[in-house]
C-alpha atoms as a PDB file:
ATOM      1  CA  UNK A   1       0.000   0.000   0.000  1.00  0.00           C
ATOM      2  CA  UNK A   2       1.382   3.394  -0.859  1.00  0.00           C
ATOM      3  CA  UNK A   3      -0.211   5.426   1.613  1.00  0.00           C
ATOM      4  CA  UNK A   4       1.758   8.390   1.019  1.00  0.00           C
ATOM      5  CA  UNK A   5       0.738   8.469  -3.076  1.00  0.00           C
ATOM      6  CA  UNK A   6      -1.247  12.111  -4.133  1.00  0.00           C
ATOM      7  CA  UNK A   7       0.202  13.843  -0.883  1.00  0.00           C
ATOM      8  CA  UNK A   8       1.634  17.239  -1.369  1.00  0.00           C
ATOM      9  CA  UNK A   9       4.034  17.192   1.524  1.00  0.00           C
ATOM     10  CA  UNK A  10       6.427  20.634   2.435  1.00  0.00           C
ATOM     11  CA  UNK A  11       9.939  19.753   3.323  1.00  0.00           C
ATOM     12  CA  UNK A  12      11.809  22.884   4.666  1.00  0.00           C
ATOM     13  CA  UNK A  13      15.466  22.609   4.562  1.00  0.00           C
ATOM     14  CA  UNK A  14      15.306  20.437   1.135  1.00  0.00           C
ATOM     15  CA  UNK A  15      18.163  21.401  -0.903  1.00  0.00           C
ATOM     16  CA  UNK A  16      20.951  19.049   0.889  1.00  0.00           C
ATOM     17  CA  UNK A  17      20.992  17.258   3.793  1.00  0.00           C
ATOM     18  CA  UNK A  18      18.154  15.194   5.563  1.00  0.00           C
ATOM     19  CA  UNK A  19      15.942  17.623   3.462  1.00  0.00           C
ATOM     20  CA  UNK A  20      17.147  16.514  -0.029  1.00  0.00           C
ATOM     21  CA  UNK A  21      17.370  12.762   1.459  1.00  0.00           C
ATOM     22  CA  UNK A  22      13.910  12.891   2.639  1.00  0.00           C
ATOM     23  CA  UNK A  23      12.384  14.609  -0.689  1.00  0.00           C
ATOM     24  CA  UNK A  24      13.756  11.695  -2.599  1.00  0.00           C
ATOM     25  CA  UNK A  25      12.046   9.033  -0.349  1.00  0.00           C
ATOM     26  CA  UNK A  26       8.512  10.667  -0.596  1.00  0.00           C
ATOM     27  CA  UNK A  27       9.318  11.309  -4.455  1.00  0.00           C
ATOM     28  CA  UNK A  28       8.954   7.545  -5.175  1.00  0.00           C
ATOM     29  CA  UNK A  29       5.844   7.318  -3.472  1.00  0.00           C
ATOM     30  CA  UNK A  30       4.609  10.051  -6.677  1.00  0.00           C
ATOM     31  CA  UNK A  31       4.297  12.613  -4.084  1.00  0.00           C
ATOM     32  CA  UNK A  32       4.101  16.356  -4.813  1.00  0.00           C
ATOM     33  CA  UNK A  33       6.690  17.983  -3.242  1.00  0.00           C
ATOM     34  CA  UNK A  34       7.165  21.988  -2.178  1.00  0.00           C
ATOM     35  CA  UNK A  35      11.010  22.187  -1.409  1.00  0.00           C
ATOM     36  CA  UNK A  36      12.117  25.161   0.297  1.00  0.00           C
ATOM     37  CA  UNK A  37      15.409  26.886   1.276  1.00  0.00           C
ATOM     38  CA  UNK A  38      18.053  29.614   0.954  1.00  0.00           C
ATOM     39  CA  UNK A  39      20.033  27.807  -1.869  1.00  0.00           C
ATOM     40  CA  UNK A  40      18.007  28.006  -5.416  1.00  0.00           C
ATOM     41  CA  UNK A  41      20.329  26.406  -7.378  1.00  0.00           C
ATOM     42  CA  UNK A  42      20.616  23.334  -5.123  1.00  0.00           C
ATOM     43  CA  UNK A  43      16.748  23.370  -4.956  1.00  0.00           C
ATOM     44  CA  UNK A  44      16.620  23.234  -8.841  1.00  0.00           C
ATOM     45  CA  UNK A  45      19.194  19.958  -8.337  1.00  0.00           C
ATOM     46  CA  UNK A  46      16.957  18.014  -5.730  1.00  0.00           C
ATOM     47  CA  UNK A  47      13.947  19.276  -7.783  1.00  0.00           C
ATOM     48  CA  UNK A  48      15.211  17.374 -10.876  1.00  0.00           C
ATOM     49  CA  UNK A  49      16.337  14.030  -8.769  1.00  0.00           C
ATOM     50  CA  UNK A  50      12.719  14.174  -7.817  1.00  0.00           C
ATOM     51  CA  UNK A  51      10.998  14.450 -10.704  1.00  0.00           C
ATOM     52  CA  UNK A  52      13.051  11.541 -12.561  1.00  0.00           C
ATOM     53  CA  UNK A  53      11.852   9.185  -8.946  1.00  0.00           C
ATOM     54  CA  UNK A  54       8.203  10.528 -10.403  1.00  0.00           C
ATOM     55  CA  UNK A  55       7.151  13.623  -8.340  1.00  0.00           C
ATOM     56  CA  UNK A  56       5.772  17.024  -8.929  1.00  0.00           C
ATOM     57  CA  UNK A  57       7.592  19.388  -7.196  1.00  0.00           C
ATOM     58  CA  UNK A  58       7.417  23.091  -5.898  1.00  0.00           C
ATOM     59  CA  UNK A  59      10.653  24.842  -4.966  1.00  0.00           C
ATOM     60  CA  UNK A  60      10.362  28.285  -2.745  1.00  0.00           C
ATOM     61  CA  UNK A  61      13.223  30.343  -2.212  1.00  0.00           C
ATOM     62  CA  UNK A  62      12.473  31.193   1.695  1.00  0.00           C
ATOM     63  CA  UNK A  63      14.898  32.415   4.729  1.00  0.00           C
ATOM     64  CA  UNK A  64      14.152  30.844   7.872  1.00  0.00           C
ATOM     65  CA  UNK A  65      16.150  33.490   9.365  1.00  0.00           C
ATOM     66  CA  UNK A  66      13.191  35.977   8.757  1.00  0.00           C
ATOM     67  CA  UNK A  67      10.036  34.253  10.177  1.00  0.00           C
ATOM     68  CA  UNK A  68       8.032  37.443   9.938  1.00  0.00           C
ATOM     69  CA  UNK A  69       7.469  36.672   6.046  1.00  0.00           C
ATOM     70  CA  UNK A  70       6.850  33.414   6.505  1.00  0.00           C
ATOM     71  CA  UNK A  71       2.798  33.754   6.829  1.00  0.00           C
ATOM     72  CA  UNK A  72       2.776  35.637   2.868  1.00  0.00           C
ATOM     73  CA  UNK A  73       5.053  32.831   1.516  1.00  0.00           C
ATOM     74  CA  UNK A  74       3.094  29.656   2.652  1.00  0.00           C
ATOM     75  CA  UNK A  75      -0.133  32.190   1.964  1.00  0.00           C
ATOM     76  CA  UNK A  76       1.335  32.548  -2.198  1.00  0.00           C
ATOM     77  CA  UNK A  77       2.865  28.756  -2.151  1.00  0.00           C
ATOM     78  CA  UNK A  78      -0.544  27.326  -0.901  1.00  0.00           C
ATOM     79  CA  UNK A  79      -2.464  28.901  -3.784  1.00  0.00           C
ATOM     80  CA  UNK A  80      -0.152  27.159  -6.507  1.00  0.00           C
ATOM     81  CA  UNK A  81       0.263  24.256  -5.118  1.00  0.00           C
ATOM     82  CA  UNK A  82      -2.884  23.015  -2.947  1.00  0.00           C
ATOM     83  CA  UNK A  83      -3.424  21.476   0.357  1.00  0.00           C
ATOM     84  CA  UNK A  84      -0.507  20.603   2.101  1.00  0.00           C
ATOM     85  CA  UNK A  85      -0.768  17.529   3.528  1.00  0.00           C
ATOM     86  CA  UNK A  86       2.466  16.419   5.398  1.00  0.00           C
ATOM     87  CA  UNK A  87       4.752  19.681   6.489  1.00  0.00           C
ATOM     88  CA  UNK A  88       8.195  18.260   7.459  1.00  0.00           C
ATOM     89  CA  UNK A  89       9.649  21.280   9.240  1.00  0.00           C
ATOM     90  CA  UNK A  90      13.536  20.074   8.677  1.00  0.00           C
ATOM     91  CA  UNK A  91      15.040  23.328   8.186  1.00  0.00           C
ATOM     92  CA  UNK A  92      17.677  24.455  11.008  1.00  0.00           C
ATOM     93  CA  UNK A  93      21.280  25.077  12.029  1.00  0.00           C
ATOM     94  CA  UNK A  94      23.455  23.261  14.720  1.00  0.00           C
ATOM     95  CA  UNK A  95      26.359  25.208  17.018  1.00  0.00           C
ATOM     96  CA  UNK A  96      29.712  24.240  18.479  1.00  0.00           C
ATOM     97  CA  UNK A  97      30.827  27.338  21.302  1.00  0.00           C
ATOM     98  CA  UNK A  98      30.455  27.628  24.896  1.00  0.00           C
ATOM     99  CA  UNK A  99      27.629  29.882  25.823  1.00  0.00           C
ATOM    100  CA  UNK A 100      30.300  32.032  27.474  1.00  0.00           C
ATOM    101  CA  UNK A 101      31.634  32.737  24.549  1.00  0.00           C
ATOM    102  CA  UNK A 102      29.206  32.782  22.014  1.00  0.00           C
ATOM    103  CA  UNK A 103      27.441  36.158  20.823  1.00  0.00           C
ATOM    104  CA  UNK A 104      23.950  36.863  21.685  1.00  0.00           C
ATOM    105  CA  UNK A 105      23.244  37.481  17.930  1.00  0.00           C
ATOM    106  CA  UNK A 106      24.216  33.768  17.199  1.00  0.00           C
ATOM    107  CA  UNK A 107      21.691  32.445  20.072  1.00  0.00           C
ATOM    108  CA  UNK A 108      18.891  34.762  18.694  1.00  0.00           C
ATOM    109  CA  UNK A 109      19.355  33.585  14.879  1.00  0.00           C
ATOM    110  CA  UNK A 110      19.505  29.549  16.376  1.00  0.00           C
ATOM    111  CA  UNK A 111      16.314  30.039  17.494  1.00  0.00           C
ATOM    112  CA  UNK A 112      14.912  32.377  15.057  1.00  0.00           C
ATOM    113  CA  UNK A 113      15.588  29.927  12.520  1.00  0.00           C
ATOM    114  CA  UNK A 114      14.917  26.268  14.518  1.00  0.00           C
ATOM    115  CA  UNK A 115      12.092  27.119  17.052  1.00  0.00           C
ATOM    116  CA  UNK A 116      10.135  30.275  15.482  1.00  0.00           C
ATOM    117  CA  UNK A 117      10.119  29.913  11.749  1.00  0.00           C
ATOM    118  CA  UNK A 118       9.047  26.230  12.478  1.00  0.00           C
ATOM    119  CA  UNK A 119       6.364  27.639  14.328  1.00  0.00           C
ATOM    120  CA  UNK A 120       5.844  29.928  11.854  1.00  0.00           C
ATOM    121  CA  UNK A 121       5.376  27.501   9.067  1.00  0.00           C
ATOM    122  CA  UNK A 122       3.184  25.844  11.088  1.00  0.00           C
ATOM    123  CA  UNK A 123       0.664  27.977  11.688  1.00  0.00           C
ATOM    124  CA  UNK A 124       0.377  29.085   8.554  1.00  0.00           C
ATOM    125  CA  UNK A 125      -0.099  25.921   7.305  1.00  0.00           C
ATOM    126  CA  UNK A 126      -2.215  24.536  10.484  1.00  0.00           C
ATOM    127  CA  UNK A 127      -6.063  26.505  10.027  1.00  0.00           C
ATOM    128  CA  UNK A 128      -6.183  24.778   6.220  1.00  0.00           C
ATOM    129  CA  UNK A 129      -5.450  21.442   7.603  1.00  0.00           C
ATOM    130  CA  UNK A 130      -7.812  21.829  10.970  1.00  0.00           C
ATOM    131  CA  UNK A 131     -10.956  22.969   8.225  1.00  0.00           C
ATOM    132  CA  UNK A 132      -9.913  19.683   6.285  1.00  0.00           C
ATOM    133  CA  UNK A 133      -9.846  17.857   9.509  1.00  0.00           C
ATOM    134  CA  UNK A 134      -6.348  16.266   8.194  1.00  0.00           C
ATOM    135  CA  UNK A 135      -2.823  16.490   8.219  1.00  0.00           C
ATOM    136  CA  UNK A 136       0.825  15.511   9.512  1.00  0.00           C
ATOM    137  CA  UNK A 137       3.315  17.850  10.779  1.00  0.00           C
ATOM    138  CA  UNK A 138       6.990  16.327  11.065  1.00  0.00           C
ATOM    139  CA  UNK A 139       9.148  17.804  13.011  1.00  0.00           C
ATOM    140  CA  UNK A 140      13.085  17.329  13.023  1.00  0.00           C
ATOM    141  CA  UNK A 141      14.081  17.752  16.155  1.00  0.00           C
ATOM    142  CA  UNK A 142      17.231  16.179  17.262  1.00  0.00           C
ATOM    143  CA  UNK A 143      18.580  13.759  20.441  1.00  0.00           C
ATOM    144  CA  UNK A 144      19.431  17.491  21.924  1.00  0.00           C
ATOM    145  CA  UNK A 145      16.106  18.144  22.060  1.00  0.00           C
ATOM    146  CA  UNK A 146      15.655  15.561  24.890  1.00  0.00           C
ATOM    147  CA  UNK A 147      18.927  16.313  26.781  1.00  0.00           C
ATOM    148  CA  UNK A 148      21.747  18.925  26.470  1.00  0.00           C
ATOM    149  CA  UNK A 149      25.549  18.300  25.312  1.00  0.00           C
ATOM    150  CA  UNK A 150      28.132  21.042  26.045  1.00  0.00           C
ATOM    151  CA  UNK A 151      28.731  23.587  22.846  1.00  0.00           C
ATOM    152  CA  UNK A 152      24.910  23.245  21.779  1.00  0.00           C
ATOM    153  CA  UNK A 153      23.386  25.802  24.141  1.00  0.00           C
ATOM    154  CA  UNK A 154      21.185  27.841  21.945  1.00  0.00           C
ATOM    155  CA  UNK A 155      20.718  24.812  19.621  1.00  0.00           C
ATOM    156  CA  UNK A 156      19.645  22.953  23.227  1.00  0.00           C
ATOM    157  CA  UNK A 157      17.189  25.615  23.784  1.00  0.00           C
ATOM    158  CA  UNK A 158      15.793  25.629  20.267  1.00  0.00           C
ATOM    159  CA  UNK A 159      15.220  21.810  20.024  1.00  0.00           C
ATOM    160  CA  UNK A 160      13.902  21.831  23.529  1.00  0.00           C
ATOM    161  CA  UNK A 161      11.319  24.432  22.410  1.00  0.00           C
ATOM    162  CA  UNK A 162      10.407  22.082  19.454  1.00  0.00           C
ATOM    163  CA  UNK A 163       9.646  19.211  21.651  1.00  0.00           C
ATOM    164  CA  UNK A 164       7.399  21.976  24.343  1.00  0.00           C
ATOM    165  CA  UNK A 165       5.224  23.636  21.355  1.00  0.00           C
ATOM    166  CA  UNK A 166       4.357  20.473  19.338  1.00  0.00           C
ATOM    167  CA  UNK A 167       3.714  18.272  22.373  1.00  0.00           C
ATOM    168  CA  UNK A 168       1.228  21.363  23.172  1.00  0.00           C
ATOM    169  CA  UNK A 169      -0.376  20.871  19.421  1.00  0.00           C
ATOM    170  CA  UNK A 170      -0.280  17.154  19.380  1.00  0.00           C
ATOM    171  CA  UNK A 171      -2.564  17.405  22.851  1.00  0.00           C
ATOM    172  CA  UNK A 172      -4.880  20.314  21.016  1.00  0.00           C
ATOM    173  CA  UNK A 173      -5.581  18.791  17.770  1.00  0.00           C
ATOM    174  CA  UNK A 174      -5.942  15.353  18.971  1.00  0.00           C
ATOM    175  CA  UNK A 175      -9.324  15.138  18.016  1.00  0.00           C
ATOM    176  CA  UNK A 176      -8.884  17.044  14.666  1.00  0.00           C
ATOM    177  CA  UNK A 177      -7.192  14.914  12.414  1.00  0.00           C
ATOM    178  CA  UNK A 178      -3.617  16.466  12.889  1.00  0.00           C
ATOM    179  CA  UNK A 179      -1.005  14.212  13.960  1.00  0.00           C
ATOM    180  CA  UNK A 180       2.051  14.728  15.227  1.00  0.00           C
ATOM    181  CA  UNK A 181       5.666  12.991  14.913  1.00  0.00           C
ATOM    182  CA  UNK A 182       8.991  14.646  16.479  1.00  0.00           C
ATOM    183  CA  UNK A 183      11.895  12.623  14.789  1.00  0.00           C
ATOM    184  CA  UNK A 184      14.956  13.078  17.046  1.00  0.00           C
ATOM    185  CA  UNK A 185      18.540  12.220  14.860  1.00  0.00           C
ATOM    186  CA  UNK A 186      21.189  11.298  16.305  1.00  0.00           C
ATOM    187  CA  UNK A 187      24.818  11.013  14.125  1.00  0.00           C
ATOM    188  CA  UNK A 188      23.730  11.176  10.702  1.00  0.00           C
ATOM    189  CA  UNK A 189      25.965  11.550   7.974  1.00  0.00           C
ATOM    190  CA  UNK A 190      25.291  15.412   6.771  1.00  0.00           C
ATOM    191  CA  UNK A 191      27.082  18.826   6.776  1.00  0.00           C
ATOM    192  CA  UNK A 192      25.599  19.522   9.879  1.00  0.00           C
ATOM    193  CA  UNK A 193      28.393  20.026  11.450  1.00  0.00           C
ATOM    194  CA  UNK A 194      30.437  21.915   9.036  1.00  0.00           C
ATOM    195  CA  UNK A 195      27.811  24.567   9.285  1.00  0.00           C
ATOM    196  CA  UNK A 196      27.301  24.727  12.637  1.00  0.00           C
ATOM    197  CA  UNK A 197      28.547  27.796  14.011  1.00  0.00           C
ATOM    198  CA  UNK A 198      30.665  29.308  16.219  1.00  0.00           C
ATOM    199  CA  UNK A 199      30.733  32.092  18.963  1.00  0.00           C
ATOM    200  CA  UNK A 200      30.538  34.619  16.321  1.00  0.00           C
ATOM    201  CA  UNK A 201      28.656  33.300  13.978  1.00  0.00           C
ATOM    202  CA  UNK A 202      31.281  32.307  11.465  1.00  0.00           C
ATOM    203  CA  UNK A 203      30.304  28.171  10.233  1.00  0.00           C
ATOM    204  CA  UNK A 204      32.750  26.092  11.918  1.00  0.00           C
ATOM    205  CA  UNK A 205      33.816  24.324   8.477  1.00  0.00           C
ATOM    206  CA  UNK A 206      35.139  20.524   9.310  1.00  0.00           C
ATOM    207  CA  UNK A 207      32.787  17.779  10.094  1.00  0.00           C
ATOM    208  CA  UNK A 208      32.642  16.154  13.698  1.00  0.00           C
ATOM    209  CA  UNK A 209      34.144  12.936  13.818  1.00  0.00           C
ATOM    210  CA  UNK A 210      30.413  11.138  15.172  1.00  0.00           C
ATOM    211  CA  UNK A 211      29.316  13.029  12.156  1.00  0.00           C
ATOM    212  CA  UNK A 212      31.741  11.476   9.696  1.00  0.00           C
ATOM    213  CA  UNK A 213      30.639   7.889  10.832  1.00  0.00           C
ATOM    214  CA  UNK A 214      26.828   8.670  11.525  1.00  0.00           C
ATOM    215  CA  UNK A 215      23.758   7.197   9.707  1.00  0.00           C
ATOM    216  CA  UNK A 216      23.688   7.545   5.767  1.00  0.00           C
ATOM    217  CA  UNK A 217      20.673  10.181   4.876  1.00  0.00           C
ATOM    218  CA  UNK A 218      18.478   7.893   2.422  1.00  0.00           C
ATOM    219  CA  UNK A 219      18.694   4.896   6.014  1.00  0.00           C
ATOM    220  CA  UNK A 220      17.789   7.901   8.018  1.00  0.00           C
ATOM    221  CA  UNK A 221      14.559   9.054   5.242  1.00  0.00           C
ATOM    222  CA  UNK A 222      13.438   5.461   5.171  1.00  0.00           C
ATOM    223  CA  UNK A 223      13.032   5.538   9.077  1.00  0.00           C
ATOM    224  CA  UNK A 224      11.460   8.823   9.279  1.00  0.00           C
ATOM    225  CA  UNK A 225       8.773   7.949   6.554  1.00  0.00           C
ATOM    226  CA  UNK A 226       7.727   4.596   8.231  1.00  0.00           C
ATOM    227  CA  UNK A 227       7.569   6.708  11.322  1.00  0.00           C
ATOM    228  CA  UNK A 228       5.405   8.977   9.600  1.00  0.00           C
ATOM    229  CA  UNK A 229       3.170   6.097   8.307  1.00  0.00           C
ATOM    230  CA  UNK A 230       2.848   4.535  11.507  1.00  0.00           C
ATOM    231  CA  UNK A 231       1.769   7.688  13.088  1.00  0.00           C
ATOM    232  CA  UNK A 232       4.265   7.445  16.199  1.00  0.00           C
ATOM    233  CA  UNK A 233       4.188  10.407  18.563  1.00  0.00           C
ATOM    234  CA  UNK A 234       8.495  10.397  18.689  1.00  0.00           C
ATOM    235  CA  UNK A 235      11.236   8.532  16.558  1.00  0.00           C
ATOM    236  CA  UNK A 236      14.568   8.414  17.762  1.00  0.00           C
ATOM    237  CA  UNK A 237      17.163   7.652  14.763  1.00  0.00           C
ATOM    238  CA  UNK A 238      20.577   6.668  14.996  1.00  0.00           C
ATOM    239  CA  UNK A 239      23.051   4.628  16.575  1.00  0.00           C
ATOM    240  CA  UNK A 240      24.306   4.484  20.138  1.00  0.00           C
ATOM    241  CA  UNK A 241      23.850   7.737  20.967  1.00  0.00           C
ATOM    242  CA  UNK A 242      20.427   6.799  21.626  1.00  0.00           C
ATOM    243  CA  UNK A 243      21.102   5.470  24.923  1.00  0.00           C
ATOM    244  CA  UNK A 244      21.650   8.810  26.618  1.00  0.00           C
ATOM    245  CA  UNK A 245      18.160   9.432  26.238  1.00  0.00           C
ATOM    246  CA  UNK A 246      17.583   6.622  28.664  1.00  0.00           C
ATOM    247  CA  UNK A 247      20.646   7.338  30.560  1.00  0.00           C
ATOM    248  CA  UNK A 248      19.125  10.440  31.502  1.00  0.00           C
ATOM    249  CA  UNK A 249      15.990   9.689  32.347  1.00  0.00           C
ATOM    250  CA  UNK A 250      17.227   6.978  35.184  1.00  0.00           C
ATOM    251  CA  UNK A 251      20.508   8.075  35.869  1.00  0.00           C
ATOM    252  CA  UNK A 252      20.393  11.605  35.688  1.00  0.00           C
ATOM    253  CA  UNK A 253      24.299  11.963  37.924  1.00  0.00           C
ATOM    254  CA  UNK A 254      25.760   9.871  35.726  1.00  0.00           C
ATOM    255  CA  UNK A 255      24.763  11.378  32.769  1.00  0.00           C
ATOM    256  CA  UNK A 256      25.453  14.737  33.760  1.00  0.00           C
ATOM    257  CA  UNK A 257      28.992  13.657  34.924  1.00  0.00           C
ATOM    258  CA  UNK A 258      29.221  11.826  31.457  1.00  0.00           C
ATOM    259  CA  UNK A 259      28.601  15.092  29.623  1.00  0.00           C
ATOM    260  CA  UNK A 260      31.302  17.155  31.274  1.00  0.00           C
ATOM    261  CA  UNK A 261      33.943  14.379  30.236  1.00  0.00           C
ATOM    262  CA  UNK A 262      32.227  13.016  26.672  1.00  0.00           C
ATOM    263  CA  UNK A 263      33.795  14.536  23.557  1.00  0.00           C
ATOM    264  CA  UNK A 264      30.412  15.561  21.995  1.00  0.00           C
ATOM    265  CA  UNK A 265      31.889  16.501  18.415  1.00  0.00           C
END
């Protein structure tokens, strides 16, 4: 059964990455896609991958950095395209300084771009799929999200905020036909790290050894869509690092001794 076929899903963050990984797994179920990012040639690159796999595809030109425009883009995308019926809110930007060190701008634009364009997004896309009494919003969170790491503060906050707003609309719309999945990554292999950025907001520019040996993207897509299709409430993806979820939440000393010791890049 190809229960995604017909959907017009919304994949933020979809010109490299988990984005462009993800687009390519919900291409071959002849989905139509709305890619969005920063990057238009990249875009047109995915966009053409896609359509060869069999989709219809969308690409918007949008800065996550600037959620205040956010409402008039999904507002002129929506009209084009049609219903959305899966958002994947993937877009967002990791960090590797101390908080001690690390500019107030850069903390502002972390969450600017992970926890309020998301939200954002969301809501613009949210009253449409409450009238239809349908719809799945995917949100990339990450392992962060359920406990912090040293040289993530901001990104901490940002992925902790994920986790606090969509619980919220999970609980609200349960009745409504919206459902709800927080996917939290662990290592996957991505530039995540090589953009990540540092105390004043420069991208760091080499890739963290867990990165380097993390998941492959399309292993990580595959999970997320059978997540999606199962309708879980949270996905955790990756390899060991998965444990300190559960190290946390029983041995909360250890793990906090742990993370002043663990190299965490």
């Amino acid at each position: 059964m190809n229960e995604f076929k017909g959907n017009t899903v919304w994949i933020t963050g979809g010109s490299s990455g988990l984005g462009e990984a993800m687009a390519k797994a919900f291409a071959a179920h002849q989905t139509t896609l709305i890619l969005s990012g920063r990057n238009e040639q990249a875009l047109h690159d995915v966009k053409h991958s896609c359509e060869l796999l069999g989709a219809k595809v969308f690409i918007v030109v949008m800065d996550m950095n600037k959620p205040e425009e956010i409402f008039n883009i999904a507002s002129q995308v929506t009209q084009l395209s049609g219903p959305v019926d899966i958002l994947v809110n993937n877009a967002g930007i990791s960090q590797r300084s101390v908080a001690a060190h690390t500019a107030f701008a850069v903390d502002q634009m972390i969450i600017r771009v992970n926890l309020l364009a998301t939200i954002a997004l969301t809501k613009a896309l949210l009253p449409a799929m409450l009238l239809r009494k349908s719809g799945k919003i995917v949100v990339i969170s990450s392992l962060v999200g359920k406990f912090a790491t040293p040289l993530r503060s901001a990104y901490a906050a940002s992925k902790h905020g994920l986790h606090g707003f969509f619980d919220a609309l999970r609980a609200e719309t349960y009745d409504q036909g919206i459902k709800v999945t927080l996917i939290c990554p662990g290592f996957i292999h991505t530039n995540i790290s090589v953009n990540a950025l540092i105390n004043d907001g420069e991208k760091q520019n080499k890739m963290d050894d867990a990165q380097a040996n993390g998941m492959e993207p399309a292993v990580f897509a595959r999970k997320v869509l059978s997540a999606v299709a199962r309708g879980k409430r949270e996905s955790y993806i990756g390899g060991r690092e998965i444990l300190g979820i559960y190290i946390s939440r029983w041995f909360p000393g250890i793990f906090a001794r742990m993370m002043r010791t663990q190299k965490v890049t």
